[in-house]
Protein backbone atom coordinates (compact mmCIF):
# COMPACT_ATOMS: atom_id res chain seq x y z
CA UNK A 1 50.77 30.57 27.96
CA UNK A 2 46.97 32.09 27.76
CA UNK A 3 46.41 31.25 31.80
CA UNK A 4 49.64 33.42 32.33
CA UNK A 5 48.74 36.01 30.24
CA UNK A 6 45.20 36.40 31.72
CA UNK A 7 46.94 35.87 35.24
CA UNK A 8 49.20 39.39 34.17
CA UNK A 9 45.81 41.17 33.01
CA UNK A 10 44.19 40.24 36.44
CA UNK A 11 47.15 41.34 38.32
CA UNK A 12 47.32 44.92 36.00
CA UNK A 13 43.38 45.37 36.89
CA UNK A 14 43.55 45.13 40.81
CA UNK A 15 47.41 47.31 40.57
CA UNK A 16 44.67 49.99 38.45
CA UNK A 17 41.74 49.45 41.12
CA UNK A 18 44.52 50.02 43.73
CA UNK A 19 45.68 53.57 42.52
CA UNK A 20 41.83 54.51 42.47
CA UNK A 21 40.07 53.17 38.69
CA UNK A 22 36.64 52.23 38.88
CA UNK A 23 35.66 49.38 36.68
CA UNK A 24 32.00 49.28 35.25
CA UNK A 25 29.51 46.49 36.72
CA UNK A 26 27.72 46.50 33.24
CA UNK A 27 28.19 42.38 31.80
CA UNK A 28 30.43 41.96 29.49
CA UNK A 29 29.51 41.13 26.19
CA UNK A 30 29.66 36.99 25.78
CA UNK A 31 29.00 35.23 22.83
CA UNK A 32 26.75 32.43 22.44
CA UNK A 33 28.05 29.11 22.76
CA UNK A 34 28.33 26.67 19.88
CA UNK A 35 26.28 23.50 20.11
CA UNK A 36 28.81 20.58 19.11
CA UNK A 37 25.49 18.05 19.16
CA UNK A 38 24.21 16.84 15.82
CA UNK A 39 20.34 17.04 14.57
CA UNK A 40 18.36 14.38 16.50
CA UNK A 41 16.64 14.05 13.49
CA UNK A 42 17.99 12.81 9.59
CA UNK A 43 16.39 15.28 8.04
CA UNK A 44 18.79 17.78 9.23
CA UNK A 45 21.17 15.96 9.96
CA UNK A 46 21.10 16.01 5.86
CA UNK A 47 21.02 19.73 5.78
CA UNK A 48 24.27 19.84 7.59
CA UNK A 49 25.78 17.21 5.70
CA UNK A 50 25.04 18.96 2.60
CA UNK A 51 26.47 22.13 4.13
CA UNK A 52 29.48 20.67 5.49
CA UNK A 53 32.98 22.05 4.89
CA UNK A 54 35.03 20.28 7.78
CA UNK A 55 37.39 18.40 5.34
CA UNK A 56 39.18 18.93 1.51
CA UNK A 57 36.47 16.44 -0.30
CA UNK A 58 33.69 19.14 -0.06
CA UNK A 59 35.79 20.99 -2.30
CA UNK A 60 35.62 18.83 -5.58
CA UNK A 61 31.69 17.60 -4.62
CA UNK A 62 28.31 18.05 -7.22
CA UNK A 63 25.97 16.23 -4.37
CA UNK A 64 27.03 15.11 -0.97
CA UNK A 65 25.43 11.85 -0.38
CA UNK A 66 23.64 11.30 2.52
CA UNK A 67 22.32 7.93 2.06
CA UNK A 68 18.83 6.83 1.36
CA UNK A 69 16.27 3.91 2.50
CA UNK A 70 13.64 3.09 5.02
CA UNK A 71 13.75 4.81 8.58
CA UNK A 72 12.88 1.91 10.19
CA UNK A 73 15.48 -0.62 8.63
CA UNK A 74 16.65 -3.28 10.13
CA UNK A 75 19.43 -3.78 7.58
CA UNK A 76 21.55 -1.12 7.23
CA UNK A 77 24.67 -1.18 4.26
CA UNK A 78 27.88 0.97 4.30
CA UNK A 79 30.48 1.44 1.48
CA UNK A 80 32.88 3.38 1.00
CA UNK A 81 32.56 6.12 -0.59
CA UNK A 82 30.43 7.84 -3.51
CA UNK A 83 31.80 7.63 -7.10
CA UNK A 84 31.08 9.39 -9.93
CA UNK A 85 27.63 8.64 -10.25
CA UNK A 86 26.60 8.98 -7.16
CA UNK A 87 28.27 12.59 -6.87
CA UNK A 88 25.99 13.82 -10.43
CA UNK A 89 22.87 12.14 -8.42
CA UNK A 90 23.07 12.60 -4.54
CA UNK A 91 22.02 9.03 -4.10
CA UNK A 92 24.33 6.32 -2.98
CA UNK A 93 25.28 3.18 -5.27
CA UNK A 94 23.62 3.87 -8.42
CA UNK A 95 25.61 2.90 -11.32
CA UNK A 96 27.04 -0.73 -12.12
CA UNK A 97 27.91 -1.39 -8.23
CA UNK A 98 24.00 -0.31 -6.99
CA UNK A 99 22.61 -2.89 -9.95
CA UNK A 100 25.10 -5.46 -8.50
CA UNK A 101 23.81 -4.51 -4.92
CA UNK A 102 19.91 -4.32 -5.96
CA UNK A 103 20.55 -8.21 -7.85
CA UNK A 104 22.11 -9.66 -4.39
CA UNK A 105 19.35 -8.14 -2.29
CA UNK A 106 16.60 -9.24 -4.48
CA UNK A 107 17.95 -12.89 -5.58
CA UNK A 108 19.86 -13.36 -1.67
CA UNK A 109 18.07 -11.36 0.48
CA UNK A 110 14.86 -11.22 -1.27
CA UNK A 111 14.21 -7.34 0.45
CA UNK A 112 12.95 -4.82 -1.04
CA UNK A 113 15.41 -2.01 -1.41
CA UNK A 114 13.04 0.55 0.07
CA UNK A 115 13.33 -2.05 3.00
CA UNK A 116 16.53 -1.41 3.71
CA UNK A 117 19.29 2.15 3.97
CA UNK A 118 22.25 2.75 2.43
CA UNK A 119 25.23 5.08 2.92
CA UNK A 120 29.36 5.19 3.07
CA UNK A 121 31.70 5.83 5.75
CA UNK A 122 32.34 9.16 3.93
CA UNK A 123 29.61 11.62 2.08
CA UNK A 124 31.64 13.18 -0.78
CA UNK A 125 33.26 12.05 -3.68
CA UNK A 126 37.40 11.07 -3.15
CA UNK A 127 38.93 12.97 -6.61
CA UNK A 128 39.80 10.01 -9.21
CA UNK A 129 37.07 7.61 -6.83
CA UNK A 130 40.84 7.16 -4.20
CA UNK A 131 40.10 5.61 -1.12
CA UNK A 132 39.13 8.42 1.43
CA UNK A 133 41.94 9.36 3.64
CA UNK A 134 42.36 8.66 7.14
CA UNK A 135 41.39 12.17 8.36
CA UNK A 136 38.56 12.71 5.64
CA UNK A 137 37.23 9.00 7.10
CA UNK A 138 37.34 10.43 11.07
CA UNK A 139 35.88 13.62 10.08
CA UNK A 140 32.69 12.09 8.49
CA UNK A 141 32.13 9.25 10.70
CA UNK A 142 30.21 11.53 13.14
CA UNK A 143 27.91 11.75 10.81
CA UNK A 144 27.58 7.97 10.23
CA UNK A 145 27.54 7.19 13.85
CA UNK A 146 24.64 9.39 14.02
CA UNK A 147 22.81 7.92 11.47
CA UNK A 148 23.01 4.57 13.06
CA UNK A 149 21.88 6.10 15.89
CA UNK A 150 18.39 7.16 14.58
CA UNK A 151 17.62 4.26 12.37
CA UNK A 152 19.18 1.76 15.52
CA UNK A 153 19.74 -1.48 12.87
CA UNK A 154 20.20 -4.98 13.77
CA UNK A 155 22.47 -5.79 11.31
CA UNK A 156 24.77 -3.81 10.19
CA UNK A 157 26.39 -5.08 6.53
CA UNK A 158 29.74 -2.98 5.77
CA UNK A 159 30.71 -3.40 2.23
CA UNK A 160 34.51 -3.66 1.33
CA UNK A 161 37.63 -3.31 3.20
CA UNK A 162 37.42 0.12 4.06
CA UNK A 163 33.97 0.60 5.72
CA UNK A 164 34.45 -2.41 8.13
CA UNK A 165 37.83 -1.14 8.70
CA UNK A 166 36.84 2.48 9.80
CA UNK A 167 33.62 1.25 11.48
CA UNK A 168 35.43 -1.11 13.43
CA UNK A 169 39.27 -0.32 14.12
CA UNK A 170 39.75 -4.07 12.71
CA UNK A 171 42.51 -4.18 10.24
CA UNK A 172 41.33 -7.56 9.12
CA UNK A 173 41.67 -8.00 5.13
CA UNK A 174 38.44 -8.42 4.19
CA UNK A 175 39.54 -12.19 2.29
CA UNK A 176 39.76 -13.24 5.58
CA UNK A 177 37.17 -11.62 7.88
CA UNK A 178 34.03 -11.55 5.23
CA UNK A 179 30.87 -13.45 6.87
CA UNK A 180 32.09 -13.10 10.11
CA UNK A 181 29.05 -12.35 12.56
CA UNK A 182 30.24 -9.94 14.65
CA UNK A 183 27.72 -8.95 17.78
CA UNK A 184 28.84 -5.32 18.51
CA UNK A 185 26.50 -3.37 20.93
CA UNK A 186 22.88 -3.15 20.08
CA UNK A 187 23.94 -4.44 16.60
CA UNK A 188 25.48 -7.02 14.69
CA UNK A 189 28.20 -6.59 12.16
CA UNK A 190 28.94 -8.67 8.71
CA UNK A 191 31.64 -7.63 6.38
CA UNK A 192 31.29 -8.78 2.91
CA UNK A 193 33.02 -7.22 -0.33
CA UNK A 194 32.07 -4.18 -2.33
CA UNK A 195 29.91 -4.29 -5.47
CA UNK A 196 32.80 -3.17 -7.07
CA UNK A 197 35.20 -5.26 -6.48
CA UNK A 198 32.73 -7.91 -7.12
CA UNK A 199 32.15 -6.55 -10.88
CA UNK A 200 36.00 -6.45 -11.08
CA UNK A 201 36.84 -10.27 -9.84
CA UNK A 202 33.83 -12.23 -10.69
CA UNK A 203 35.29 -15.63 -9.22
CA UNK A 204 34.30 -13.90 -5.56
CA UNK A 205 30.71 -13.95 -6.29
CA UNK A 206 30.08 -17.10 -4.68
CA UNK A 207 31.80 -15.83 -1.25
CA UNK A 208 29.35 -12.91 -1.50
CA UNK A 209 26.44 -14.95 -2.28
CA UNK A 210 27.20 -17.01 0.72
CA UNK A 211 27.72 -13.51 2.99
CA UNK A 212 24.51 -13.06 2.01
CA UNK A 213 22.90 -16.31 2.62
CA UNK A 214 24.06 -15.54 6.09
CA UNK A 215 22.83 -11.88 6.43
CA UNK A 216 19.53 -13.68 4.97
CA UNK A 217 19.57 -15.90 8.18
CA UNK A 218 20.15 -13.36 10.48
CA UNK A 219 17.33 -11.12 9.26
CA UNK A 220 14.70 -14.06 8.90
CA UNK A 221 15.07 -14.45 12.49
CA UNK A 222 13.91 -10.91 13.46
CA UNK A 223 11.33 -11.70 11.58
């Protein structure tokens, strides 16, 4: 519809030039174009996350939480999404779930949490701490692609169901895929439950703990 309506403009200017109008050879005013790229850089790349409107979840936000750790990690963890805590602080897995994460990495992993860098597949608070919706997920996963971009991990640890599932297209339940070393690109993938759900059913802490035994493998020998 737009090409035939500009095609009928053209046609109207050359039937005006025809009868004996002059047009003007002055430009036309053109706006600049929009740069789709993101920062190549995390510290704004932040600012835009914490001025980003694209989807409904930046309505109900304190914080947006961008994620926080060491620039040079070579462990990098994704949940799912920031709770309530996380939302008053701007800092990812604080609360209950970040002790539970900070006890794995420093009895399992034995790594420093300033070692490491943290973040979620999405960067605002779901309402009532839902699972993020399908188009909230794809809107902020940009942003996490970026970020893995800049830091460039070796191993990648996604925590819960949801962030392997929107990192990786895998549908997988998590029962059945966690510990899995998956070599994806310049990367490699483990899945492994959520803090959370570990604080919820206790009797899956030894799965974990052996998920993590793994990961502890895996980083020794980039050691």
């Amino acid at each position: 519809m737009k090409n035939l309506y500009n095609a009928l403009q053209l046609k109207q200017l050359y039937t005006l030039r025809l009868l004996g109008y002059n047009y003007s050879n002055i430009s036309p005013y053109k706006e600049d174009e929009i740069s789709l790229q993101l920062p190549q850089n995390m510290q704004e790349l932040k600012k835009q996350i914490n001025n980003c409107h694209l989807c409904e979840l930046s309505k109900h936000r304190k914080n947006a939480v961008f994620g926080e750790g060491s620039l040079n990690a070579k462990i990098f963890f994704i949940g799912e999404a920031p709770g309530i805590n996380e939302d008053a602080s701007g800092k990812p897995f604080v609360g209950r779930s970040g002790e539970m994460l900070d006890k794995i990495m420093s009895n399992v992993l034995k790594i420093p949490k300033e070692h490491v860098y943290i973040t979620n597949i999405v960067k605002c608070r779901p309402p009532q701490n839902r699972e993020p919706s399908s188009v909230e997920a794809h809107t902020c996963l940009p942003y996490l692609y970026k970020q893995i971009e800049l830091i460039k991990p070796k191993i990648i640890v996604t925590l819960g169901a949801t962030a392997y599932h929107y990192l990786t297209g895998d549908e997988t339940q998590i029962s059945k895929i966690h510990g899995t070393v998956i070599e994806k690109d310049s990367f490699t993938i483990v899945p492994t439950y959520h803090p959370s759900f570990l604080l919820r059913n206790p009797s899956y802490k030894h799965e974990a703990w052996e998920d993590f035994k793994k990961i502890n493998q895996l980083y020794n020998a980039l050691i």
